[in-house]
C-alpha atoms as a PDB file:
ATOM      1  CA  UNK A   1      92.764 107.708  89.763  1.00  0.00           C
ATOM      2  CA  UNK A   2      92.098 104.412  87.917  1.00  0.00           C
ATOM      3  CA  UNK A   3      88.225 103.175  88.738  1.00  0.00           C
ATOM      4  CA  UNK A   4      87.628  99.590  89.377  1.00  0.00           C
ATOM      5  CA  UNK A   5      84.347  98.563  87.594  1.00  0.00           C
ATOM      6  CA  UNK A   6      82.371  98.379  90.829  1.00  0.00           C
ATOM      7  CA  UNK A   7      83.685 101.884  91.820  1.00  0.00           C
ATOM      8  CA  UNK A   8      82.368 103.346  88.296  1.00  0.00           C
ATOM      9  CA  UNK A   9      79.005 101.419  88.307  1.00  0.00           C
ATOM     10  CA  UNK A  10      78.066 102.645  92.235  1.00  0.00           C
ATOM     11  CA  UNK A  11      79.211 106.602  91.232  1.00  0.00           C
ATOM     12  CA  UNK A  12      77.078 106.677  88.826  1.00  0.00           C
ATOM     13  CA  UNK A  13      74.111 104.589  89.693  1.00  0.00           C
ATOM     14  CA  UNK A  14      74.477 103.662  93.432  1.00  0.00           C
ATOM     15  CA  UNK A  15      76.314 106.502  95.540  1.00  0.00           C
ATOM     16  CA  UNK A  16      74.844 105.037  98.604  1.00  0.00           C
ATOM     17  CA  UNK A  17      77.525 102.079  98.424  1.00  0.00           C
ATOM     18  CA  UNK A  18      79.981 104.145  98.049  1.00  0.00           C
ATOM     19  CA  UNK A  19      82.370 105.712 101.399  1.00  0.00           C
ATOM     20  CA  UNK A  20      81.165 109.628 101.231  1.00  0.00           C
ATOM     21  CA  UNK A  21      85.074 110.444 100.880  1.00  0.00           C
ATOM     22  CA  UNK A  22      85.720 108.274  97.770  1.00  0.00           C
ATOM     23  CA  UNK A  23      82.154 109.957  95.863  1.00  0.00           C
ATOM     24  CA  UNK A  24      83.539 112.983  97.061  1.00  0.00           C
ATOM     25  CA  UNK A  25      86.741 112.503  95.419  1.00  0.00           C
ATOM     26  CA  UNK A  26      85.294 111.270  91.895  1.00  0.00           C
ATOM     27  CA  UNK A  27      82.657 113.582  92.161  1.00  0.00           C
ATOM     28  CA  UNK A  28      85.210 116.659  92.571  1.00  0.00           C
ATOM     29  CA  UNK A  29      85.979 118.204  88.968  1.00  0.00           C
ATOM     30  CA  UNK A  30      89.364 118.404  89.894  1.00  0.00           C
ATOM     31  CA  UNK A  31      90.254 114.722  90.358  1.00  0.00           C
ATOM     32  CA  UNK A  32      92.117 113.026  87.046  1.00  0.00           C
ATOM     33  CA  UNK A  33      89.679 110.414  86.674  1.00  0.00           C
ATOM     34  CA  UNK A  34      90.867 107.372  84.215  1.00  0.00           C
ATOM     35  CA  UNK A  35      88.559 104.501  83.186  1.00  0.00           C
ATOM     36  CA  UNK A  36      90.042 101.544  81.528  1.00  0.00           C
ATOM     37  CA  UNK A  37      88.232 100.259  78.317  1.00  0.00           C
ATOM     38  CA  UNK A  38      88.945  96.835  80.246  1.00  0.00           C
ATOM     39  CA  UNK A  39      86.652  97.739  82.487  1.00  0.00           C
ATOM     40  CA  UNK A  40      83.755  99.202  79.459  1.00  0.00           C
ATOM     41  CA  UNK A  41      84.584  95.603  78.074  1.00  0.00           C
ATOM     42  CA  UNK A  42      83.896  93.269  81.209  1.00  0.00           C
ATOM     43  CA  UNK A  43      80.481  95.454  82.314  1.00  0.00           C
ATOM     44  CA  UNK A  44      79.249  94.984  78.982  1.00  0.00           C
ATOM     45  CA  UNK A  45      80.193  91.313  78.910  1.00  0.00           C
ATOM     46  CA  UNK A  46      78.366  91.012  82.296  1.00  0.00           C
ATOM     47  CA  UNK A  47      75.259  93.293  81.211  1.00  0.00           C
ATOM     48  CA  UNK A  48      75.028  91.156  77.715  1.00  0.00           C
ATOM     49  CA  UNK A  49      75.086  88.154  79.865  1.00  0.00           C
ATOM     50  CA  UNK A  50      72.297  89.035  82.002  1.00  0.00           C
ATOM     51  CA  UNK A  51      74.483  89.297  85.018  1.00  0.00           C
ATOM     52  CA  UNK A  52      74.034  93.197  85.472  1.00  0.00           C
ATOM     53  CA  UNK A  53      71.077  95.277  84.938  1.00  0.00           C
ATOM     54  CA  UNK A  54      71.825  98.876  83.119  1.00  0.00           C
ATOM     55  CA  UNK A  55      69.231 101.216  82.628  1.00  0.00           C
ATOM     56  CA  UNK A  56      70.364 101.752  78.600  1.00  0.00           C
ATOM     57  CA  UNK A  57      72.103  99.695  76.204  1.00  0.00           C
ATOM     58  CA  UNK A  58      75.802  99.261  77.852  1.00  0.00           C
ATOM     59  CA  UNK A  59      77.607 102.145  75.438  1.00  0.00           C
ATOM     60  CA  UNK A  60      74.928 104.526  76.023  1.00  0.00           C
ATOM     61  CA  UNK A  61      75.263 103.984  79.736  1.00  0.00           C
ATOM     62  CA  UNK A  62      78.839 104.042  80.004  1.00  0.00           C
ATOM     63  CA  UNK A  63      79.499 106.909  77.937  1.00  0.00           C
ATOM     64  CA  UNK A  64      76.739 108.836  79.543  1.00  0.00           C
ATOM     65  CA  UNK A  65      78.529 108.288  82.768  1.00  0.00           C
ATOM     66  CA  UNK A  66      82.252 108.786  81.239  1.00  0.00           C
ATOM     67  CA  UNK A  67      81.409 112.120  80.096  1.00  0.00           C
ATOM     68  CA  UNK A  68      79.278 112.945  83.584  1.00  0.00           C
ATOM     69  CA  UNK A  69      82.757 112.505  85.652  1.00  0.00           C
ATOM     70  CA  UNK A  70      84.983 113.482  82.945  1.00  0.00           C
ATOM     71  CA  UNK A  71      86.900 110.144  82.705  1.00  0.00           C
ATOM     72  CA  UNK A  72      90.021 109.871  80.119  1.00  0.00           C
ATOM     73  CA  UNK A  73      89.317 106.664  78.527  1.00  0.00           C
ATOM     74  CA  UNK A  74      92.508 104.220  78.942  1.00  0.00           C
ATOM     75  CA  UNK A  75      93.028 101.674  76.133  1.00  0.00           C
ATOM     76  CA  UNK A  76      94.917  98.577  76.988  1.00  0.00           C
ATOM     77  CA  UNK A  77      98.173  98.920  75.524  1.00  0.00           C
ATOM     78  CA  UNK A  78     100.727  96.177  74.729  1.00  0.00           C
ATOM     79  CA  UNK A  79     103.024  97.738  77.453  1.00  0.00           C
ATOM     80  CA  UNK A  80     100.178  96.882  79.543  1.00  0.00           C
ATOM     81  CA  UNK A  81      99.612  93.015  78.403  1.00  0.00           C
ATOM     82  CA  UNK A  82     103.311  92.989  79.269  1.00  0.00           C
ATOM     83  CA  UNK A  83     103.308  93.997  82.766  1.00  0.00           C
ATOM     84  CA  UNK A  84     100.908  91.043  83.702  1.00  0.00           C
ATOM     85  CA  UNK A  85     103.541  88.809  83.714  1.00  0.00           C
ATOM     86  CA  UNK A  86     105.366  90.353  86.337  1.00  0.00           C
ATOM     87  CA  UNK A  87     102.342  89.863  88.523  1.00  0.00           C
ATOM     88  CA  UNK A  88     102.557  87.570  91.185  1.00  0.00           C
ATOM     89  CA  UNK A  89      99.289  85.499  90.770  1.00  0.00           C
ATOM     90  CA  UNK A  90      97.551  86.690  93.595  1.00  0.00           C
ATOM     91  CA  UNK A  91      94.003  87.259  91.693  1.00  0.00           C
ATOM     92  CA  UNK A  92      93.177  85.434  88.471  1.00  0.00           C
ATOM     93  CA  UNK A  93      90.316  87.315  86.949  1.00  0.00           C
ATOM     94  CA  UNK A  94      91.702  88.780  83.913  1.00  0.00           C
ATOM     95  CA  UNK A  95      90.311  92.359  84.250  1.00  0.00           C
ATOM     96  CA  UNK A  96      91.181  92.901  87.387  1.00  0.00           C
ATOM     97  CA  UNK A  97      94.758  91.893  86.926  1.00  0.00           C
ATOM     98  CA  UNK A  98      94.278  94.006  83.863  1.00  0.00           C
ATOM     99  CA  UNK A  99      93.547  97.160  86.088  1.00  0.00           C
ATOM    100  CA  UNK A 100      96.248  96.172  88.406  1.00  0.00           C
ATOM    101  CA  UNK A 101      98.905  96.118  85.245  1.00  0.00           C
ATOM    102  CA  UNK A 102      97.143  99.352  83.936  1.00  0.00           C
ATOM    103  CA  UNK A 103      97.906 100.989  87.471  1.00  0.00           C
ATOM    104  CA  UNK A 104     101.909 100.017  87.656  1.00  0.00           C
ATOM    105  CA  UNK A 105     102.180 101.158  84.026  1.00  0.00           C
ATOM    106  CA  UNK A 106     100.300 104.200  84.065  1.00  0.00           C
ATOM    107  CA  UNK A 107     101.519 105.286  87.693  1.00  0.00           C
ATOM    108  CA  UNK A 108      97.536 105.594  88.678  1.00  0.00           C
ATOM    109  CA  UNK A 109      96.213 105.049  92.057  1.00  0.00           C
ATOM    110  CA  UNK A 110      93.436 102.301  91.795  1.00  0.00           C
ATOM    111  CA  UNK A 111      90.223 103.003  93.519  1.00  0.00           C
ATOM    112  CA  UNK A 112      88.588  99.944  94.583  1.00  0.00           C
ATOM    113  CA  UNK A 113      87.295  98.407  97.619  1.00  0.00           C
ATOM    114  CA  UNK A 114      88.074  94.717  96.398  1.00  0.00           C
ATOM    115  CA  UNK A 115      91.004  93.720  99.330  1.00  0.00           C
ATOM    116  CA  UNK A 116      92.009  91.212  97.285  1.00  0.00           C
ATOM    117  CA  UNK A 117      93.671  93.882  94.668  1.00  0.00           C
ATOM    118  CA  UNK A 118      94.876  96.153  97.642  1.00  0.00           C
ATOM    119  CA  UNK A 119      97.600  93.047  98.062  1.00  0.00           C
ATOM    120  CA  UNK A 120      99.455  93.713  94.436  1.00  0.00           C
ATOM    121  CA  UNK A 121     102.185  96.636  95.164  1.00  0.00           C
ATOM    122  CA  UNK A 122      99.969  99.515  93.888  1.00  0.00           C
ATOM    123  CA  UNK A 123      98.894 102.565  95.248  1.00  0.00           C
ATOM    124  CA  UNK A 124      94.978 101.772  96.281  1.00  0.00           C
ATOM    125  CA  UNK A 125      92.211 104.488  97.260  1.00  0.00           C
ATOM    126  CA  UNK A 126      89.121 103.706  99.129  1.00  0.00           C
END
């Protein structure tokens, strides 16, 4: 399972936004769970610009939280840069269509509860 940004940040700081069956399933050792370093790059760009409030400085918090859930760390890949132009241009923020390519390529179910990405042809948890 691929985490959108908002489904990483609410696991590990708010659970309470988060459907009990979705914490359950990144909470459960057993789930393959993949965080893109697109994702590590926007939340610090966001938490640098004052737009989101961490608790340590962003690489402290994120690995902290990485190595809590056991997350395998997905680079972006040129493979990956490639399949955004087969997108249709449904959603323009460049991380998300990021995660979106990342998911096609990879052959990862994305976890989010953003409808928006739900309407690309991917496999979608939440």
């Amino acid at each position: 399972m691929l985490l959108d940004a908002h489904a990483f940040l609410w696991s590990a700081d708010r659970v309470e936004l988060l459907p009990a069956p979705i914490y359950e399933l990144i909470s459960d050792a057993r789930t393959r769970l993949v965080l893109s370093v697109a994702t590590t790059w926007e939340l610090t760009i966001k938490a640098l610009a004052g737009k989101l409030s961490l608790p340590k400085p962003p690489d402290e918090h994120f690995a902290e939280h990485v190595e809590r859930f056991g997350c395998e760390l997905l680079p972006v890949h040129q493979r990956h840069v490639a399949a955004l132009q087969e997108l249709p241009a449904i959603h323009m923020d460049p991380f998300d269509r990021m995660l979106v390519a990342q998911a096609l390529v990879e052959d990862l179910d994305l976890v989010t509860g953003d409808e928006v990405l739900r309407s690309y042809p991917i496999r979608t948890i939440w």
